[in-house]
Protein backbone atom coordinates (compact mmCIF):
# COMPACT_ATOMS: atom_id res chain seq x y z
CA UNK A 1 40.19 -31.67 25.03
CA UNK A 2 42.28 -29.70 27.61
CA UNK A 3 40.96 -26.82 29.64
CA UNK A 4 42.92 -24.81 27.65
CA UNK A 5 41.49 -25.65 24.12
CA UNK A 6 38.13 -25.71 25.70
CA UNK A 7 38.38 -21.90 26.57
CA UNK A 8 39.84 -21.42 23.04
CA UNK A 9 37.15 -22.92 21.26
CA UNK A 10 34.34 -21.64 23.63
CA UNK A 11 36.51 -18.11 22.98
CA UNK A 12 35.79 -19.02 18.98
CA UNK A 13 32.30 -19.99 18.99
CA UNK A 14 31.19 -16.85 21.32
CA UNK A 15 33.71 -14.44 18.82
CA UNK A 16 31.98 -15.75 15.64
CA UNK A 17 28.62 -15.24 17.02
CA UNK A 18 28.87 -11.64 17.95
CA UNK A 19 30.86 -10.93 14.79
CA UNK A 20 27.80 -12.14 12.94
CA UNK A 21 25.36 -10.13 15.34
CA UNK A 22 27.72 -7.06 14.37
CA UNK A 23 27.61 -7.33 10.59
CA UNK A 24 23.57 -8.07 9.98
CA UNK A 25 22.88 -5.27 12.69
CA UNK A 26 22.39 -2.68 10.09
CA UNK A 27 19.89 -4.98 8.10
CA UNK A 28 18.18 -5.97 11.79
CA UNK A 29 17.74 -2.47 13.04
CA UNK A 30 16.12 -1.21 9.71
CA UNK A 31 13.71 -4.13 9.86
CA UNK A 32 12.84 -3.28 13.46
CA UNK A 33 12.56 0.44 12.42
CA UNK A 34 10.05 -0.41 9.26
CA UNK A 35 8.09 -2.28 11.74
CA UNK A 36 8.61 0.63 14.76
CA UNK A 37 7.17 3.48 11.99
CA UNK A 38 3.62 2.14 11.47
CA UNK A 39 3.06 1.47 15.21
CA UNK A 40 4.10 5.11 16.86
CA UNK A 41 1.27 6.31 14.24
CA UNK A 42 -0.92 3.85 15.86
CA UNK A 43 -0.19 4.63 19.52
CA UNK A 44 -0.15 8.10 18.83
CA UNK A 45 -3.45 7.95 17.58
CA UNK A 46 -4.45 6.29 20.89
CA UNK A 47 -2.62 8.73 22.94
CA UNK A 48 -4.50 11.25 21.51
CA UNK A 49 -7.97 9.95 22.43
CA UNK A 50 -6.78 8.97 25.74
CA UNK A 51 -5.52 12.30 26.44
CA UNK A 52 -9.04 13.79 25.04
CA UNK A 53 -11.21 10.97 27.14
CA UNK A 54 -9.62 12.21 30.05
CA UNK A 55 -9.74 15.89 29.87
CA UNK A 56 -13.10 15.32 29.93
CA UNK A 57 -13.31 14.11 32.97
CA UNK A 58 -9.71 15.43 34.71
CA UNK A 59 -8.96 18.36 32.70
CA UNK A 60 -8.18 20.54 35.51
CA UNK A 61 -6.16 18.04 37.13
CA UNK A 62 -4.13 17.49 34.09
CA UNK A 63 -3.07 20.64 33.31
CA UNK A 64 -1.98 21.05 36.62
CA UNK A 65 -0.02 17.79 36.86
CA UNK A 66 1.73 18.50 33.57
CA UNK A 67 2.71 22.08 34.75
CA UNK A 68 4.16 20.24 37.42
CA UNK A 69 6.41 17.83 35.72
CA UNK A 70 7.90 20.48 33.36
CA UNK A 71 9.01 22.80 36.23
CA UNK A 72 10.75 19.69 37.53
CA UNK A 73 12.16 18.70 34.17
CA UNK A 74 13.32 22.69 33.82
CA UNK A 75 14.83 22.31 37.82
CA UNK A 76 15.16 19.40 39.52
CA UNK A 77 15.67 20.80 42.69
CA UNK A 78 11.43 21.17 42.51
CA UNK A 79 9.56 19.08 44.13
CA UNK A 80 9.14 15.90 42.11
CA UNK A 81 5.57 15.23 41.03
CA UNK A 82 6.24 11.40 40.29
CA UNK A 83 6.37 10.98 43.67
């Protein structure tokens, strides 16, 4: 085989493969999504009691923080609190 046909037939193998990832990616991202729903409920229920074991504790300091990141998300020309 040339380095010509070579290319070709690399060319055919690598078109046929994303052609096939193209066509079953409806069917793949609804499978991911049934699988995606379940777990958010899950990790929002343990956002929610990580959130309420620290207020406990850093309440004050929370509120504060997150009063800080959402006048930087409303102007970015505030100081940013991530850093």
């Amino acid at each position: 085989m040339g380095p010509g046909a070579r290319q070709d037939t690399l060319d055919d193998y690598f078109g046929d493969s994303n052609w096939k990832k193209t066509v079953r990616l409806g069917s793949t991202m609804l499978c991911k999504l049934k699988e995606a729903l379940p777990k958010c409920a899950e990790h929002q229920v343990a956002l929610d009691e990580l959130k309420e074991g620290l207020s406990e504790e850093y309440g004050a300091a929370l509120k504060q923080w997150r009063t800080q990141v959402e006048i930087w998300e409303n102007d970015v020309a505030q100081p940013n609190p991530f850093e």
